[in-house]
Protein backbone atom coordinates (compact mmCIF):
# COMPACT_ATOMS: atom_id res chain seq x y z
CA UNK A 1 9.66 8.87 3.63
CA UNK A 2 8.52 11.73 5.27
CA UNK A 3 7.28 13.73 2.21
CA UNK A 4 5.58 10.82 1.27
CA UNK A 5 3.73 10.60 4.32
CA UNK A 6 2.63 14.22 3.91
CA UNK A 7 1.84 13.61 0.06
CA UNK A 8 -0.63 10.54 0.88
CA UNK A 9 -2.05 12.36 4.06
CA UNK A 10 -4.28 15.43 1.52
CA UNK A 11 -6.14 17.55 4.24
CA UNK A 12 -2.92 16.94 6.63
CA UNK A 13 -5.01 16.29 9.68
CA UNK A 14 -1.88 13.50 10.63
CA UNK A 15 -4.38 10.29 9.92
CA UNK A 16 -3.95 8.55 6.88
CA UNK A 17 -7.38 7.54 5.76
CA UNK A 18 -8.39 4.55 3.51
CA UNK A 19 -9.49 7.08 1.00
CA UNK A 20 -5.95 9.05 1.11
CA UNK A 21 -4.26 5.96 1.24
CA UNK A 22 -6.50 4.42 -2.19
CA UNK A 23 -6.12 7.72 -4.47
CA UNK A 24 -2.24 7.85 -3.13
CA UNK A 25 -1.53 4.07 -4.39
CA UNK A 26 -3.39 5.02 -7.96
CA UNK A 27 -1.51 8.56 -8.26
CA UNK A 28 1.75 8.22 -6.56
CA UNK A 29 4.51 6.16 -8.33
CA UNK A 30 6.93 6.25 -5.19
CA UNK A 31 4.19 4.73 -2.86
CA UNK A 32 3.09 2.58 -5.51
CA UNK A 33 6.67 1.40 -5.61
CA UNK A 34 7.25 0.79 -1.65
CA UNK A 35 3.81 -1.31 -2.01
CA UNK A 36 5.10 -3.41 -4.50
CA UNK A 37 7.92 -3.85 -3.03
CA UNK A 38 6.47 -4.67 0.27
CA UNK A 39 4.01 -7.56 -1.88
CA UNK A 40 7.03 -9.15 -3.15
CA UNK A 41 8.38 -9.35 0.29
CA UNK A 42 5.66 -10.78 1.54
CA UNK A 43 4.78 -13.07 -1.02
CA UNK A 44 8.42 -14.91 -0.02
CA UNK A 45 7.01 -15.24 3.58
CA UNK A 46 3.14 -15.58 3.16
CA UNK A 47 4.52 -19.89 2.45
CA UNK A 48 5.04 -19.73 6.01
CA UNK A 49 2.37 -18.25 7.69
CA UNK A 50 -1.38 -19.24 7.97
CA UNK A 51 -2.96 -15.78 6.38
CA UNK A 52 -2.53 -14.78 2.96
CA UNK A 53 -1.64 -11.13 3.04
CA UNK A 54 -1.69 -10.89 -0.77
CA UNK A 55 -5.09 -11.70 -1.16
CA UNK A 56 -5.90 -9.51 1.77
CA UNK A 57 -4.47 -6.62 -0.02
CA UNK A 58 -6.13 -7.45 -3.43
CA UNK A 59 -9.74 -6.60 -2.04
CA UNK A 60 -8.98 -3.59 -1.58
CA UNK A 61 -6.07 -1.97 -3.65
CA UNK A 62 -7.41 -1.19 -6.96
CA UNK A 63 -5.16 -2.57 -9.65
CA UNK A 64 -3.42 -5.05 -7.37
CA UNK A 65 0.34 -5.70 -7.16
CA UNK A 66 2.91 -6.47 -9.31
């Protein structure tokens, strides 16, 4: 996980910026993977809590989730 930290994080200051973290999701297949992951987990939970995380992420992760 640690490389993939590094990968999304491009001029390595140790912040992950919205930008990094946007051309990451679009370029990098593991991320992309964890994300999705992480959606369908929350999609089982969102039922039982007021917010709704998925559309949260939609607005701003290009392509949305699988």
């Amino acid at each position: 996980m640690a490389d993939l930290y590094n990968d999304v994080d491009a001029n390595r200051n140790g912040a992950i910026t919205k930008t990094e973290f946007l051309r990451a999701a679009l370029g990098n297949r593991e991320l992309r993977k964890v994300l999705d992951e992480s959606m369908r987990v929350i999609k089982k939970i969102d039922k039982y809590i007021t917010s709704n995380f998925e559309e949260a992420f939609q607005s701003w992760l290009p392509g949305g989730f699988t």
